[in-house]
Protein backbone atom coordinates (compact mmCIF):
# COMPACT_ATOMS: atom_id res chain seq x y z
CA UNK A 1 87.04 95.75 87.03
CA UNK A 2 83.92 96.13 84.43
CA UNK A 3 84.36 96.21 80.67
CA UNK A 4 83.62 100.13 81.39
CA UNK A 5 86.53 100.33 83.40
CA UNK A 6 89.29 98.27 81.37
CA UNK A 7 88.40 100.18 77.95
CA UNK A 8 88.96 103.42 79.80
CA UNK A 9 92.25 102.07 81.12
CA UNK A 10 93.38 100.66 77.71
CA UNK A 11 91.85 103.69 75.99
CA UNK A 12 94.21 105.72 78.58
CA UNK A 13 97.34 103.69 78.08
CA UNK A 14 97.60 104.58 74.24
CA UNK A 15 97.20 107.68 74.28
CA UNK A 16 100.34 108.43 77.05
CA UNK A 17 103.62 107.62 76.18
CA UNK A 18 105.04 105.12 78.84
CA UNK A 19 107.77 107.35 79.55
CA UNK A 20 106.18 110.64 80.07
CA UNK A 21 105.46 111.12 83.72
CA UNK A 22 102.11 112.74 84.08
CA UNK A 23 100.47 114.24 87.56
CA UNK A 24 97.29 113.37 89.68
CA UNK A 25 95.50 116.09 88.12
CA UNK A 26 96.46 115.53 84.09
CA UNK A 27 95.41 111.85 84.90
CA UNK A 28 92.36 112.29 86.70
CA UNK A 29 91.18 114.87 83.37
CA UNK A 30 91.82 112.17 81.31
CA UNK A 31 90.33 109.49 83.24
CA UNK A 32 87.32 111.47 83.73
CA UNK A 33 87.05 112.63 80.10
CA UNK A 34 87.34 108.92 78.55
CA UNK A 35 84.19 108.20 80.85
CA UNK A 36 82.27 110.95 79.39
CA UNK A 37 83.26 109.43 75.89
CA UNK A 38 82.48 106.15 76.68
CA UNK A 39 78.95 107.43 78.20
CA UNK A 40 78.64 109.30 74.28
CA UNK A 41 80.07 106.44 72.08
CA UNK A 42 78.89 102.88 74.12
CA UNK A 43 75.71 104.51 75.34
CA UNK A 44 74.76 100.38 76.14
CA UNK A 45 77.34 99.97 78.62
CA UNK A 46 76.27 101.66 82.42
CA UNK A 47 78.21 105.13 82.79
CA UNK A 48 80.77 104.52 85.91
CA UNK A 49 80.31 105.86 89.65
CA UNK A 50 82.52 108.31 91.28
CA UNK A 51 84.25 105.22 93.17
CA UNK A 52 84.72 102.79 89.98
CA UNK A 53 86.52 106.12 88.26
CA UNK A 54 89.31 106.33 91.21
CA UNK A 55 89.67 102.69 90.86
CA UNK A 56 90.22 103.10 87.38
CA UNK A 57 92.70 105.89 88.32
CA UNK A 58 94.52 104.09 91.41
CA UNK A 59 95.25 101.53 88.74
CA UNK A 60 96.52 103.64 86.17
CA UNK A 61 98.57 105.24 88.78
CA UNK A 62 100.43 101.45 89.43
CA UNK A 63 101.12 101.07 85.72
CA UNK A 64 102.41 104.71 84.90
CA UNK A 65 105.01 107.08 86.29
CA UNK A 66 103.22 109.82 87.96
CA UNK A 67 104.98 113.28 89.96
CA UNK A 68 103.13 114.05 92.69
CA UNK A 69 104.03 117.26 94.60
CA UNK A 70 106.10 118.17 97.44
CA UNK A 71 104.27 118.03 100.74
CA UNK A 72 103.52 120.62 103.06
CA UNK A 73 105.20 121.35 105.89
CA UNK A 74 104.47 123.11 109.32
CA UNK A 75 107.22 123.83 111.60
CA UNK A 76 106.56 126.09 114.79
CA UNK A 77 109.54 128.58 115.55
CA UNK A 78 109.72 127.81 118.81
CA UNK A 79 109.45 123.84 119.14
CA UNK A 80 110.93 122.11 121.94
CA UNK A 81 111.37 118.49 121.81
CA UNK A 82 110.18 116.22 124.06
């Protein structure tokens, strides 16, 4: 991880409560907004790719609870087994 990517994850961890369960999306807004900030605020240190950014969120996503949704399923009327 770069120095970009651990002050977005610290930056991240204070600001959610460890018990509140967030979701992909909520994350990834947050994730993405703390890189804009850090782009603004530490203009010296390089602004993160698309790929360092979902490392930084696959991370946070091991160290927080997150609710994903239901998957889809598709189930023909009319299915015979094999």
């Amino acid at each position: 991880m770069t120095t970009s990517q651990n002050k977005i994850i610290t930056t991240v961890l204070t600001q959610i409560n460890p018990n509140t369960i967030v979701d992909e999306i909520m994350l990834g807004k947050l994730v993405r907004g703390q890189a804009a900030m850090l782009s603004i605020t530490d203009p010296e240190l390089d602004p993160l790719t698309d790929d360092q950014i979902e490392e930084v969120i696959a991370e946070l996503q091991s160290q927080l609870a997150i609710r994903m949704d239901r998957g889809a399923c598709v189930k023909e009327k009319n299915h015979v087994p094999w």
